[in-house]
PDB file of N, CA and C in Angstrom:
ATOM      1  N   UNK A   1     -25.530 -25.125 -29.746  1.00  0.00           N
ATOM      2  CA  UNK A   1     -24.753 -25.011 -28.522  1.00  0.00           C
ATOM      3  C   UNK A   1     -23.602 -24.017 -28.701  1.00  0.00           C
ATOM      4  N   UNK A   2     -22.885 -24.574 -29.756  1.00  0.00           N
ATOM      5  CA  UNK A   2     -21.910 -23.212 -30.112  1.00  0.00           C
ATOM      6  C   UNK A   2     -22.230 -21.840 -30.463  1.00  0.00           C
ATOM      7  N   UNK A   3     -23.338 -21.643 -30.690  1.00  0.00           N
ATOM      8  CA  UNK A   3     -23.562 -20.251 -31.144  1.00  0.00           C
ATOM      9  C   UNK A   3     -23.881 -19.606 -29.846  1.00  0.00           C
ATOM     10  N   UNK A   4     -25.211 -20.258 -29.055  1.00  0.00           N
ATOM     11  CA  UNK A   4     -25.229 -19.808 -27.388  1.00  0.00           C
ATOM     12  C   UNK A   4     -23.659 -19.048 -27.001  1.00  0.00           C
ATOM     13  N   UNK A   5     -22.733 -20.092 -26.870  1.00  0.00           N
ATOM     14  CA  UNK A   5     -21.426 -19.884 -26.352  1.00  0.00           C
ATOM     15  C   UNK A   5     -21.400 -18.875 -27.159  1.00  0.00           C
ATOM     16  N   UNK A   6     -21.485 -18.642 -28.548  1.00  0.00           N
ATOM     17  CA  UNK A   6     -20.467 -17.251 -28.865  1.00  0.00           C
ATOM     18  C   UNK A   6     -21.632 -16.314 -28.752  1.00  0.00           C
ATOM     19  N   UNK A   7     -22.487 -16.383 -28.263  1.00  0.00           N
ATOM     20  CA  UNK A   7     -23.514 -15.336 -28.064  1.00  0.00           C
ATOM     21  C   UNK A   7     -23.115 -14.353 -26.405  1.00  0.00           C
ATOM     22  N   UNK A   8     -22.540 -15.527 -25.530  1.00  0.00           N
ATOM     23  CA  UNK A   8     -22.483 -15.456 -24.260  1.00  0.00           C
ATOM     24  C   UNK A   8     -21.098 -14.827 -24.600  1.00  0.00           C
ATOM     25  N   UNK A   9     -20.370 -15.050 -25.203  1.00  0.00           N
ATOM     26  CA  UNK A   9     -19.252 -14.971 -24.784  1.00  0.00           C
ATOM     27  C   UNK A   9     -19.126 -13.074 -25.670  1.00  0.00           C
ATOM     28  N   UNK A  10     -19.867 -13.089 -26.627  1.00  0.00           N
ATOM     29  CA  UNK A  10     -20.225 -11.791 -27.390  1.00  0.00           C
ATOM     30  C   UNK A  10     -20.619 -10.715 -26.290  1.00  0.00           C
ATOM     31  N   UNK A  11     -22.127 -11.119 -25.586  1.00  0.00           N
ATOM     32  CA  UNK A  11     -22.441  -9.961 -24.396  1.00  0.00           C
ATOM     33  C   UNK A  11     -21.384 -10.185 -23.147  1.00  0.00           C
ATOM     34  N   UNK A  12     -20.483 -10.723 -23.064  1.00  0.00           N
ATOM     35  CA  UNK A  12     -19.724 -11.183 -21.417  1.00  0.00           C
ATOM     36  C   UNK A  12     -18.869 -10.248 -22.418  1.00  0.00           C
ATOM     37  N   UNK A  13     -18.248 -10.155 -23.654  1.00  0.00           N
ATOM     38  CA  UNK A  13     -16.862  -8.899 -23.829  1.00  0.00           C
ATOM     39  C   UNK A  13     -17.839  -8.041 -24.282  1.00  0.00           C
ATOM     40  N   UNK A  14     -19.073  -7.534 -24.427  1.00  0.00           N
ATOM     41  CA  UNK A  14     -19.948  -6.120 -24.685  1.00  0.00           C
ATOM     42  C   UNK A  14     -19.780  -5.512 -23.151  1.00  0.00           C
ATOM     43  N   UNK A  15     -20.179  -6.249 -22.302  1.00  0.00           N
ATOM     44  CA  UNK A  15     -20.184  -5.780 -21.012  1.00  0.00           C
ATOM     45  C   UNK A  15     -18.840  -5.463 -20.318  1.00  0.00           C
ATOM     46  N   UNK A  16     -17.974  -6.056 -20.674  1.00  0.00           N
ATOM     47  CA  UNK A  16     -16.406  -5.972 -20.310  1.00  0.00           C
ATOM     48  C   UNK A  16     -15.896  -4.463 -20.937  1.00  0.00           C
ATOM     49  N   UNK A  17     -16.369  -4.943 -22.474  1.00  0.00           N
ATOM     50  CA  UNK A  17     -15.865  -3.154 -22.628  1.00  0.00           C
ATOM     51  C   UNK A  17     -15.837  -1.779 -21.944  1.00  0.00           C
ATOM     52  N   UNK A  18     -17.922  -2.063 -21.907  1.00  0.00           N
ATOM     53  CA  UNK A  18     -18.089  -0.835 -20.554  1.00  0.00           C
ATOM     54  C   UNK A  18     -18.073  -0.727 -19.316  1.00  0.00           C
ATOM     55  N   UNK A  19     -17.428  -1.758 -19.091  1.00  0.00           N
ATOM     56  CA  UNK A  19     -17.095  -1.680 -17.275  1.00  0.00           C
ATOM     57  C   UNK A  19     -16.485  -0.647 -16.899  1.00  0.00           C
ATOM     58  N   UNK A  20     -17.102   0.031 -15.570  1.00  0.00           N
ATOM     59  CA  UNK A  20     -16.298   1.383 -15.312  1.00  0.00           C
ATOM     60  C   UNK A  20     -15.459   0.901 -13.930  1.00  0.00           C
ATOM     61  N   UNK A  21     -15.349  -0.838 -13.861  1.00  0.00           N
ATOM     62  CA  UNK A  21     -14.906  -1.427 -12.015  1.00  0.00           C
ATOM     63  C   UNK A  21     -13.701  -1.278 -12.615  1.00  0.00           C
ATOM     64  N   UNK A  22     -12.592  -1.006 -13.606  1.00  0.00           N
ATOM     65  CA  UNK A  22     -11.320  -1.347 -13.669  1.00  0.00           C
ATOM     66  C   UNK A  22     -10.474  -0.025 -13.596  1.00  0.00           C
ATOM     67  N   UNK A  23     -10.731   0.570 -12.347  1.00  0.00           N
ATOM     68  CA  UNK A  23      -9.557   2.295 -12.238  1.00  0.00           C
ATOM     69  C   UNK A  23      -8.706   1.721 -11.211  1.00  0.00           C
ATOM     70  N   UNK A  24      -8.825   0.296 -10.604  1.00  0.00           N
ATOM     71  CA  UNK A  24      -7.340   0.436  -9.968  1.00  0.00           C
ATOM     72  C   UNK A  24      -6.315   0.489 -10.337  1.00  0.00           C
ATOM     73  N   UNK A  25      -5.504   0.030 -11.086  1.00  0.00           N
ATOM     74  CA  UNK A  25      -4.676   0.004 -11.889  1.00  0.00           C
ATOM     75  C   UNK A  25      -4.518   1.478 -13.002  1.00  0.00           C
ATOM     76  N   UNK A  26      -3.654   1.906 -12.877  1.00  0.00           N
ATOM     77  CA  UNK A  26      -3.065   3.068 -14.559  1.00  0.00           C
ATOM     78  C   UNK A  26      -2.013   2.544 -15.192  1.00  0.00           C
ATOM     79  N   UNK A  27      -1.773   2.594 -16.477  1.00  0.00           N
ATOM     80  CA  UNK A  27      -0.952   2.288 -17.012  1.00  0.00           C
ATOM     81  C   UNK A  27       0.530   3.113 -16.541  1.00  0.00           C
ATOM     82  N   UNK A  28       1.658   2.583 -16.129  1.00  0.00           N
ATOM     83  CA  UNK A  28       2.987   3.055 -16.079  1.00  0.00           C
ATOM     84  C   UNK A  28       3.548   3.461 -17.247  1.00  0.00           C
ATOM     85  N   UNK A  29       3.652   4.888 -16.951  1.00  0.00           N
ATOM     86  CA  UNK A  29       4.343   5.513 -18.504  1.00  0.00           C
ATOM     87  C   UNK A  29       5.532   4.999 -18.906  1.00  0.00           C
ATOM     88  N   UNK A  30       5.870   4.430 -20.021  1.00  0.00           N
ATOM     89  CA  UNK A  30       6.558   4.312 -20.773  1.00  0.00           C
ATOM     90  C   UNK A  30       7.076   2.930 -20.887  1.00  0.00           C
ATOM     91  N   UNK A  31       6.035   2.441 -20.571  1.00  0.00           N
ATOM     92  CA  UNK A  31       5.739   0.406 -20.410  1.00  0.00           C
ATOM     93  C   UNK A  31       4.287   0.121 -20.261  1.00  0.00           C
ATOM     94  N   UNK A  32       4.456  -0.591 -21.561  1.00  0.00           N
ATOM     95  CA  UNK A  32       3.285  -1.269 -21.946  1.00  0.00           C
ATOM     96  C   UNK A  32       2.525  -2.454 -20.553  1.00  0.00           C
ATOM     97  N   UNK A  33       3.880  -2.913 -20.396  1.00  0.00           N
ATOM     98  CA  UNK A  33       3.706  -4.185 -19.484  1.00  0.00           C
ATOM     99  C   UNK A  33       3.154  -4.062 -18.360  1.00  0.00           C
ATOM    100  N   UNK A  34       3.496  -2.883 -17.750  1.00  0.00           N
ATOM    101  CA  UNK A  34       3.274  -2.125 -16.142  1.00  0.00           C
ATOM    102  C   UNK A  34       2.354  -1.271 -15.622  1.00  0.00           C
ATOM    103  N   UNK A  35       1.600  -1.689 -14.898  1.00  0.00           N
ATOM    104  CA  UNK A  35       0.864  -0.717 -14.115  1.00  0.00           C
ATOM    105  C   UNK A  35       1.242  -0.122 -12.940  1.00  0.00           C
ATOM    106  N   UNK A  36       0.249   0.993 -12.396  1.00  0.00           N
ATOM    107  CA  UNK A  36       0.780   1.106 -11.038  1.00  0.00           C
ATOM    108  C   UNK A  36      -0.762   1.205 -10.230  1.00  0.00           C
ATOM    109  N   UNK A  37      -0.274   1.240  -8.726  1.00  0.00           N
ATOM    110  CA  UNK A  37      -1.739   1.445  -8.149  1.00  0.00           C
ATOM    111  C   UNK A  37      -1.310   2.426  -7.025  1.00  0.00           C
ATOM    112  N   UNK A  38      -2.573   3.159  -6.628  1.00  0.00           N
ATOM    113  CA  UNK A  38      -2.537   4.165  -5.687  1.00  0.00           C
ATOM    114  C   UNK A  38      -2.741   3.783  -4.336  1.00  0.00           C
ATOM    115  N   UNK A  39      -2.285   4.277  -3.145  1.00  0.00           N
ATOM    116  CA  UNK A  39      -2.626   3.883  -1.711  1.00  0.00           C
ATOM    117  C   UNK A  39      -3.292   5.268  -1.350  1.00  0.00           C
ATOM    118  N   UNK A  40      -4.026   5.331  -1.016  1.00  0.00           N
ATOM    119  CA  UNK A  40      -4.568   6.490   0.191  1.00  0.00           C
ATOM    120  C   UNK A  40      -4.500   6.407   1.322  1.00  0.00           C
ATOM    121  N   UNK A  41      -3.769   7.662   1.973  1.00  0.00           N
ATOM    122  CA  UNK A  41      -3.601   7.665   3.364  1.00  0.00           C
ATOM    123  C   UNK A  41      -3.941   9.278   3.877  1.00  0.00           C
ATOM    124  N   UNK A  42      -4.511   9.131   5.218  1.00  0.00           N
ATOM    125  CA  UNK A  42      -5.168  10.527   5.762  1.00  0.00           C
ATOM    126  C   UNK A  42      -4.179  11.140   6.035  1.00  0.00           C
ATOM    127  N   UNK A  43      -2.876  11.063   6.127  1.00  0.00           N
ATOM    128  CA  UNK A  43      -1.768  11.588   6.241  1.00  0.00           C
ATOM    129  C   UNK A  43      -0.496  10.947   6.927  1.00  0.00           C
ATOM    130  N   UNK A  44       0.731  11.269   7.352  1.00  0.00           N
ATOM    131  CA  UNK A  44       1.965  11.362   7.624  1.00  0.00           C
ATOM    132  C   UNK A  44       1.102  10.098   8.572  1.00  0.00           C
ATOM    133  N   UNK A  45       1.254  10.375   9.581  1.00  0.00           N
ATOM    134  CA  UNK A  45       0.828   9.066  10.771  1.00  0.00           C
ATOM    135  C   UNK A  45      -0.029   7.877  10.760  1.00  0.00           C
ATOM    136  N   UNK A  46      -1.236   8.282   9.219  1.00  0.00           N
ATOM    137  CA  UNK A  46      -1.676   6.992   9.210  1.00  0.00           C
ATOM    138  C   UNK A  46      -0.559   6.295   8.385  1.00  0.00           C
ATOM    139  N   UNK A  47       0.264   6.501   7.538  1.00  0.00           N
ATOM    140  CA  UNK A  47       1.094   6.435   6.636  1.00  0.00           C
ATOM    141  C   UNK A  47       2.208   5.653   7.336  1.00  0.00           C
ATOM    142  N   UNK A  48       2.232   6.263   8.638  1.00  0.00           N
ATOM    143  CA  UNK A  48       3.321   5.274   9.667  1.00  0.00           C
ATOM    144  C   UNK A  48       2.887   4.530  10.230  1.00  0.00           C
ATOM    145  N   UNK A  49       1.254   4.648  10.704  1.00  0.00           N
ATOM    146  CA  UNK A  49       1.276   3.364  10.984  1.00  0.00           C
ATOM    147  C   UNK A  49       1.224   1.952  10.275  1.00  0.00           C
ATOM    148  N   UNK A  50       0.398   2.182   9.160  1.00  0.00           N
ATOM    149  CA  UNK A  50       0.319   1.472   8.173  1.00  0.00           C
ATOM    150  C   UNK A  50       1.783   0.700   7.451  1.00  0.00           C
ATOM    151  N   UNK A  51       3.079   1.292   7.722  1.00  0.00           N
ATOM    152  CA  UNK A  51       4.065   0.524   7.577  1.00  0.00           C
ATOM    153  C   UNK A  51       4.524  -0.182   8.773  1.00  0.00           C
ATOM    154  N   UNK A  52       4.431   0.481  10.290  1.00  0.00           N
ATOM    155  CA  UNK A  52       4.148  -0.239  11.144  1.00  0.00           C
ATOM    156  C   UNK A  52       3.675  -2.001  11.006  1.00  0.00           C
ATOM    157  N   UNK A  53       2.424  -1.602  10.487  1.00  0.00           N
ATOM    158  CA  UNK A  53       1.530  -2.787  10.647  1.00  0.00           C
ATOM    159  C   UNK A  53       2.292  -4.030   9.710  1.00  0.00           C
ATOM    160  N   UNK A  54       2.379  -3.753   8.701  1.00  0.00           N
ATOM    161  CA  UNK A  54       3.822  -4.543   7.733  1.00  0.00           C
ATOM    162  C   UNK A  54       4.356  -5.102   8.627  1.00  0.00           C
ATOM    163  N   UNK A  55       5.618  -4.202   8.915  1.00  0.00           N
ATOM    164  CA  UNK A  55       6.568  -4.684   9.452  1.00  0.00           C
ATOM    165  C   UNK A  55       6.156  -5.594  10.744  1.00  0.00           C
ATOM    166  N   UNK A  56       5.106  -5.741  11.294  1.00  0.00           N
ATOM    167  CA  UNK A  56       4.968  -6.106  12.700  1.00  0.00           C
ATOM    168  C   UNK A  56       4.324  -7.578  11.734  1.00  0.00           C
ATOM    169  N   UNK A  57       3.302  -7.528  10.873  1.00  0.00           N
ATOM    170  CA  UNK A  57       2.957  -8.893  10.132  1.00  0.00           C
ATOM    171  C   UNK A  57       4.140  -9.364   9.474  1.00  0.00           C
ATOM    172  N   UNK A  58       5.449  -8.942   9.572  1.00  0.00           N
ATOM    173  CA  UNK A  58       5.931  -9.930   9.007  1.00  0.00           C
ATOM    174  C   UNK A  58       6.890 -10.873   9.997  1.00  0.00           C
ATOM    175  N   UNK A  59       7.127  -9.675  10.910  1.00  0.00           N
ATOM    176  CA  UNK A  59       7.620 -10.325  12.172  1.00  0.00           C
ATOM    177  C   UNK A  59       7.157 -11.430  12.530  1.00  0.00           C
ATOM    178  N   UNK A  60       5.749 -11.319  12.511  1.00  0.00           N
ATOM    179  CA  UNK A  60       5.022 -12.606  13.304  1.00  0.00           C
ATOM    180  C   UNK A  60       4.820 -13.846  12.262  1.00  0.00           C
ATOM    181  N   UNK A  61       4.745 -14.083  10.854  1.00  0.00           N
ATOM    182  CA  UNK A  61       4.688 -14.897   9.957  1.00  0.00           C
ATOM    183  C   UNK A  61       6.704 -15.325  10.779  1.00  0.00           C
ATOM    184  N   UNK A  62       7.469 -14.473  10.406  1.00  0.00           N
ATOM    185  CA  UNK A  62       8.897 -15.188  10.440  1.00  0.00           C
ATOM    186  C   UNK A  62       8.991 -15.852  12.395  1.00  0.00           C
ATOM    187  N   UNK A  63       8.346 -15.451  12.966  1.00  0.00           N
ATOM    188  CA  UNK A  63       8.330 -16.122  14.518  1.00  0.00           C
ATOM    189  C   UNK A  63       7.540 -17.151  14.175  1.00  0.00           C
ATOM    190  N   UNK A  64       6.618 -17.469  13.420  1.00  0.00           N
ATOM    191  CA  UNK A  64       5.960 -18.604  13.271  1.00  0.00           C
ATOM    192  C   UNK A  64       6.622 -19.626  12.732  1.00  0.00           C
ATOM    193  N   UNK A  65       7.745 -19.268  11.987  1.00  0.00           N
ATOM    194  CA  UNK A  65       8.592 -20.218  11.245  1.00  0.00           C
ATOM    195  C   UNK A  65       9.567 -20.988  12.777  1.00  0.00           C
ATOM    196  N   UNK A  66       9.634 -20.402  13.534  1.00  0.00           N
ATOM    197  CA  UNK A  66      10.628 -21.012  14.758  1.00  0.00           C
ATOM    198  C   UNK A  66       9.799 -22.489  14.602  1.00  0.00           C
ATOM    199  N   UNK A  67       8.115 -22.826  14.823  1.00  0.00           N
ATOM    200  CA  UNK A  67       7.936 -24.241  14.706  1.00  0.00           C
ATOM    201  C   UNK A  67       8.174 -25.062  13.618  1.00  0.00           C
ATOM    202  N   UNK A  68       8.947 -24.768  12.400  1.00  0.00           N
ATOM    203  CA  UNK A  68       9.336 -25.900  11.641  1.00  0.00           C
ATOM    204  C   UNK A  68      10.355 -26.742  11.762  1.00  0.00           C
ATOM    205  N   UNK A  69      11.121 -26.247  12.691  1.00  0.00           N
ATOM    206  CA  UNK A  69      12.291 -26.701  13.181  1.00  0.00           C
ATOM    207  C   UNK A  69      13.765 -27.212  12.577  1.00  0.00           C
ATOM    208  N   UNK A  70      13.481 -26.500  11.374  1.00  0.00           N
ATOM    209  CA  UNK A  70      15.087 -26.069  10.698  1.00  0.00           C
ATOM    210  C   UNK A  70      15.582 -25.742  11.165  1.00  0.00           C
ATOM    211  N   UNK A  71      17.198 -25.805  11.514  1.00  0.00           N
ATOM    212  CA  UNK A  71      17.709 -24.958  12.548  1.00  0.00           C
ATOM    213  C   UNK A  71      18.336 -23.445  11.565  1.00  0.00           C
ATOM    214  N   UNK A  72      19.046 -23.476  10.457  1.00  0.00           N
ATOM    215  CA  UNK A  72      19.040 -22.806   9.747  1.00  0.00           C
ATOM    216  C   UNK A  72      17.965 -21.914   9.263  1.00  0.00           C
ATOM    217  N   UNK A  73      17.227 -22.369   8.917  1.00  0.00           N
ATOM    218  CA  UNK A  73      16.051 -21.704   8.759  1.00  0.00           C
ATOM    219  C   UNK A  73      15.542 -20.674   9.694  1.00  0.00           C
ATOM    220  N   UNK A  74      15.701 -21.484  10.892  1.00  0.00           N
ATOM    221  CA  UNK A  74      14.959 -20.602  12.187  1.00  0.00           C
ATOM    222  C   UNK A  74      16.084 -19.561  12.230  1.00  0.00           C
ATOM    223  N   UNK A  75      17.510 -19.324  12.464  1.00  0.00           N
ATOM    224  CA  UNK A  75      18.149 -18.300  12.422  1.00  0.00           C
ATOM    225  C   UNK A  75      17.963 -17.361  11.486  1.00  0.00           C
ATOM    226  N   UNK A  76      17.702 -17.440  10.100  1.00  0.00           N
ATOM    227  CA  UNK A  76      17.620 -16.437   9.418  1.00  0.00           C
ATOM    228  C   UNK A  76      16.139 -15.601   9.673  1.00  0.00           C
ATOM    229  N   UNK A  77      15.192 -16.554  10.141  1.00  0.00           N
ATOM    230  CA  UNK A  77      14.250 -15.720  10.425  1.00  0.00           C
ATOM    231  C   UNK A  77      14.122 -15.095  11.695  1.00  0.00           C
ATOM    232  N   UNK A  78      15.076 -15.445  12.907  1.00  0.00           N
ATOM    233  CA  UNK A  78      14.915 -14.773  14.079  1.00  0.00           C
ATOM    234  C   UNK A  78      15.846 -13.304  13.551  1.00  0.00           C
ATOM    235  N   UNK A  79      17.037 -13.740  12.587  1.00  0.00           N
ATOM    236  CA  UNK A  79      17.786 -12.333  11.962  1.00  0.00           C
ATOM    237  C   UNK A  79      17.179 -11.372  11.655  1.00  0.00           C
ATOM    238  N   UNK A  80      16.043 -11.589  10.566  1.00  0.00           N
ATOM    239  CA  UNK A  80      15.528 -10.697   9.838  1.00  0.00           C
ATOM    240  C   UNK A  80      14.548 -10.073  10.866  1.00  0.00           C
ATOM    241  N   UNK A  81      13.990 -10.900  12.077  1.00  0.00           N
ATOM    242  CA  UNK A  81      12.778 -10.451  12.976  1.00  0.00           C
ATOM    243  C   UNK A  81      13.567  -9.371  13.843  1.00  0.00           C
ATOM    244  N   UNK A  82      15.102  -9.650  14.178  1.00  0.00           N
ATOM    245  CA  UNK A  82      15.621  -8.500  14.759  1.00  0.00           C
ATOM    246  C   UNK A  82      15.296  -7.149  14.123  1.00  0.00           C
ATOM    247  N   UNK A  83      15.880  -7.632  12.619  1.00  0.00           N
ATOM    248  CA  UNK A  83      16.183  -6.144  11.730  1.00  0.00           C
ATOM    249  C   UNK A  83      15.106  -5.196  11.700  1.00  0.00           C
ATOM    250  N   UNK A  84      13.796  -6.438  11.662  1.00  0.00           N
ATOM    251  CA  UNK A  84      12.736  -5.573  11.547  1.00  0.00           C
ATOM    252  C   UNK A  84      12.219  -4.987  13.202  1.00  0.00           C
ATOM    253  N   UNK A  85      12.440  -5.871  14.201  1.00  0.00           N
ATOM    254  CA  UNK A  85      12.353  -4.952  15.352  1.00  0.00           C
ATOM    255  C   UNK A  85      13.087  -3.558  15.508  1.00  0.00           C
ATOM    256  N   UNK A  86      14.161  -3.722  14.842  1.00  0.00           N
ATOM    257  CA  UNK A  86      14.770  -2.274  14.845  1.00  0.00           C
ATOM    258  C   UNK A  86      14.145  -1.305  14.059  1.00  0.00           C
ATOM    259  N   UNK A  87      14.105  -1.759  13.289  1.00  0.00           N
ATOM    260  CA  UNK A  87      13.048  -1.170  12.016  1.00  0.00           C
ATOM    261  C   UNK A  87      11.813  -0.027  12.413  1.00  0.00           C
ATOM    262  N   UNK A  88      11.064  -1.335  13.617  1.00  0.00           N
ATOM    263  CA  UNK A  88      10.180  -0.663  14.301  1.00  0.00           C
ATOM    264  C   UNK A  88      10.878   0.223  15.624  1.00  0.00           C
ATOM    265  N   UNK A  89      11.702  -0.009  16.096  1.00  0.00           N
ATOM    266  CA  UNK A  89      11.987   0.705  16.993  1.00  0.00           C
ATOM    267  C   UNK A  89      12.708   2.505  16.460  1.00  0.00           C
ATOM    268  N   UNK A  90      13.064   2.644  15.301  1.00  0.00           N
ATOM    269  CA  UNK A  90      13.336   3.807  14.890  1.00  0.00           C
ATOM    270  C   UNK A  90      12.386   4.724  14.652  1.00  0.00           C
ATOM    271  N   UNK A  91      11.173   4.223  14.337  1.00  0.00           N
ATOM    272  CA  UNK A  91       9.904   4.827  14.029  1.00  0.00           C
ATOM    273  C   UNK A  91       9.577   6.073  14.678  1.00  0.00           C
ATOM    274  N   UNK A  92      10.029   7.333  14.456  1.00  0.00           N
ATOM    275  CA  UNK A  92       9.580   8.032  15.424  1.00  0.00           C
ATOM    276  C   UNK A  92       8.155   8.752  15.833  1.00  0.00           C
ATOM    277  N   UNK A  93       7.544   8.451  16.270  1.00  0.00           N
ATOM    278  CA  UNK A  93       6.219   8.517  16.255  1.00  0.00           C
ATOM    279  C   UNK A  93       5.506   9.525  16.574  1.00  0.00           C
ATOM    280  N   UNK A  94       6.053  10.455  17.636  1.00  0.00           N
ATOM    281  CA  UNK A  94       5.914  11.895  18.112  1.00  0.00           C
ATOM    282  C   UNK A  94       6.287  12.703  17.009  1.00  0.00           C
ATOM    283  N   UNK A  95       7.488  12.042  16.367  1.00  0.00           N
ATOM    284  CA  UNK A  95       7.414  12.998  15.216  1.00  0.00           C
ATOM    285  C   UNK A  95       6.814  12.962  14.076  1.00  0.00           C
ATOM    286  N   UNK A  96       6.168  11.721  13.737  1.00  0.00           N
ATOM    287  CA  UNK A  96       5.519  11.623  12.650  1.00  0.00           C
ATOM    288  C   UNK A  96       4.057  12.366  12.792  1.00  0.00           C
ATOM    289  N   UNK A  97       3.531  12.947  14.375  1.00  0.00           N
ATOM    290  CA  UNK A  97       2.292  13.533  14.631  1.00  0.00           C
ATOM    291  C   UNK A  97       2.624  14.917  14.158  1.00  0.00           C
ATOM    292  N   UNK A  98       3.425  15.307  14.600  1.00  0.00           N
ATOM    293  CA  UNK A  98       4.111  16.512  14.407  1.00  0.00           C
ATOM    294  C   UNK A  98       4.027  16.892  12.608  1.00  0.00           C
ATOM    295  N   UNK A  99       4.865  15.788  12.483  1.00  0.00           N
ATOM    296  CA  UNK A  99       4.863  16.072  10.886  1.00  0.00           C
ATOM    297  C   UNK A  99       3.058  16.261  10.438  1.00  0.00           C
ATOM    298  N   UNK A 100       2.446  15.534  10.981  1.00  0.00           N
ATOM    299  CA  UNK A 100       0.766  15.659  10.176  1.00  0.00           C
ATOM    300  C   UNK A 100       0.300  16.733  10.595  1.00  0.00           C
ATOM    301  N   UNK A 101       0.444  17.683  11.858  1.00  0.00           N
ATOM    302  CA  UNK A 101      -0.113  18.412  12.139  1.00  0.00           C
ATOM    303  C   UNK A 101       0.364  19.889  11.081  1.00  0.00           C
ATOM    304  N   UNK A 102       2.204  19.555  10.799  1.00  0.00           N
ATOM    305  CA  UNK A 102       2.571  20.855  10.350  1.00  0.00           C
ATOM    306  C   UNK A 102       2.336  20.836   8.519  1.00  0.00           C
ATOM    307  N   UNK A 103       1.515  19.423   8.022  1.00  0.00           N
ATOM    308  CA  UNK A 103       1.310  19.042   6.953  1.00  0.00           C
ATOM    309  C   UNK A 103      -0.646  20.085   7.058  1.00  0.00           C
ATOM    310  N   UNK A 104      -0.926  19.803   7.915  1.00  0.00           N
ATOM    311  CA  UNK A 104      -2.480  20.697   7.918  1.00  0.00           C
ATOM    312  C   UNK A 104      -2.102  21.892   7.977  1.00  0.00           C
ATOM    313  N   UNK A 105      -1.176  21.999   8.967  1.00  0.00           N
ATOM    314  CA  UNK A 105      -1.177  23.690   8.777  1.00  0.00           C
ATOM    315  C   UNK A 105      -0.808  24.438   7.475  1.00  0.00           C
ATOM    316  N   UNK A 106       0.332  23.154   6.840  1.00  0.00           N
ATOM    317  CA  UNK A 106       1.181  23.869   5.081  1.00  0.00           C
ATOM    318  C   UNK A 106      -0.439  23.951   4.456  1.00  0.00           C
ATOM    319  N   UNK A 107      -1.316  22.753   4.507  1.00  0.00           N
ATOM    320  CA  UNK A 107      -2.562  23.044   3.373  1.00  0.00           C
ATOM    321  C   UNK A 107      -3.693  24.090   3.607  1.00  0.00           C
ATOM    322  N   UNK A 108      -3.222  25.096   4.975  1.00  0.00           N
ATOM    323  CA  UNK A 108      -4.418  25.647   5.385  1.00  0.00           C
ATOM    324  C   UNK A 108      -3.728  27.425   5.101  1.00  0.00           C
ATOM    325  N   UNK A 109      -2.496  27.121   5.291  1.00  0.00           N
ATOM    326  CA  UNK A 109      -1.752  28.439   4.542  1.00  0.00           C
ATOM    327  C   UNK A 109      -1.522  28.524   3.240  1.00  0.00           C
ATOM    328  N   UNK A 110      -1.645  27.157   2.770  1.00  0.00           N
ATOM    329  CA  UNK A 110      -1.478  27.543   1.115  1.00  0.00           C
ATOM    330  C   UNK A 110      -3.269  28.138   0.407  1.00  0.00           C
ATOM    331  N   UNK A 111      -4.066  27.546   1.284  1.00  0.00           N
ATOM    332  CA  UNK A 111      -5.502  28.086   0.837  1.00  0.00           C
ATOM    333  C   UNK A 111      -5.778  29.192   1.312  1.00  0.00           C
ATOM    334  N   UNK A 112      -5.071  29.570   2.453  1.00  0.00           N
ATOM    335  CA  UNK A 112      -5.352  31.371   2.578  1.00  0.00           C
ATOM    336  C   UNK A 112      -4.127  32.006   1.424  1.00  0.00           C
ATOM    337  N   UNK A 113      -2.619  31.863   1.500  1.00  0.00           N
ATOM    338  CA  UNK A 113      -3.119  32.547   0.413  1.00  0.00           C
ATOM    339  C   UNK A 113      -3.138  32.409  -1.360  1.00  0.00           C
ATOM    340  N   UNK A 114      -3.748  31.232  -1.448  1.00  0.00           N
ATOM    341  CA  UNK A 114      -4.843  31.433  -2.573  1.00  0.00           C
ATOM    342  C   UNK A 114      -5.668  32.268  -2.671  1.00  0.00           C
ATOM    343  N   UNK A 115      -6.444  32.215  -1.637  1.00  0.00           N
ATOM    344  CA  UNK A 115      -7.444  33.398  -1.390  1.00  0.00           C
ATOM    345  C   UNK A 115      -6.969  34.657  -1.362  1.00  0.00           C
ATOM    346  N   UNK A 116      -5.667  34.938  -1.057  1.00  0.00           N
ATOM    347  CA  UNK A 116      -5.457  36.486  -1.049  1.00  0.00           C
ATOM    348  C   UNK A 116      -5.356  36.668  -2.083  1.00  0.00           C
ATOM    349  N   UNK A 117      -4.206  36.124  -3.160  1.00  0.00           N
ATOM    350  CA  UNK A 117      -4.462  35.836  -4.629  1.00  0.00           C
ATOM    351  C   UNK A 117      -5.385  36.330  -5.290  1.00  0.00           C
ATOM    352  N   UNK A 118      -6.571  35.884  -4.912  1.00  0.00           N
ATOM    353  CA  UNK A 118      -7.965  36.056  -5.618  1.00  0.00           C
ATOM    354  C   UNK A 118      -8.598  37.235  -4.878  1.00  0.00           C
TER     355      UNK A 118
END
């Protein structure tokens, strides 16, 4: 029975070694302890909305707290639901299109001239 187990447990870390599923994570330079992970975003506006979306899920978790009926409680979370309504209300959104559009145009002039370059 024990040998099974260390047989299993022999091919379960053979197979672990060559796993190629573990690139989310990179090691953080200059700490052992720390990783980091990457987000991808199609640019500037998905990038806003995507903090958008945050801020609006957290709003609604802290409005959900109004039914526990702390009264303390419920103030700090209607506080923080302000901050973050403001939060969202600064967002400028026309300009964040703006910004993506003049972000295509920087990558479409830096590849022409590359090309002149060459």
């Amino acid at each position: 029975m024990e040998t099974k187990t260390a047989q299993e447990l022999e091919a379960f870390a053979s197979l672990l070694t060559k796993a190629t599923e573990f690139n989310m994570l990179d090691p953080y330079h200059n700490r052992e302890d720390m990783y980091t992970a990457k987000l991808f975003f199609s640019g500037y506006n998905d990038l806003n909305l995507a903090v958008m979306d945050i801020i609006q899920v957290c709003m609604t978790a802290l409005y959900s707290m109004e039914e526990s009926g702390n009264d303390r409680k419920l103030a700090s979370a209607l506080t923080i639901a302000d901050v973050l309504q403001i939060a969202l209300d600064l967002m400028p959104m026309e300009e964040f299109q703006i910004l993506d559009s003049c972000h295509q145009l920087h990558l479409k002039l830096k590849d022409l001239e590359n090309e002149n370059q060459e």
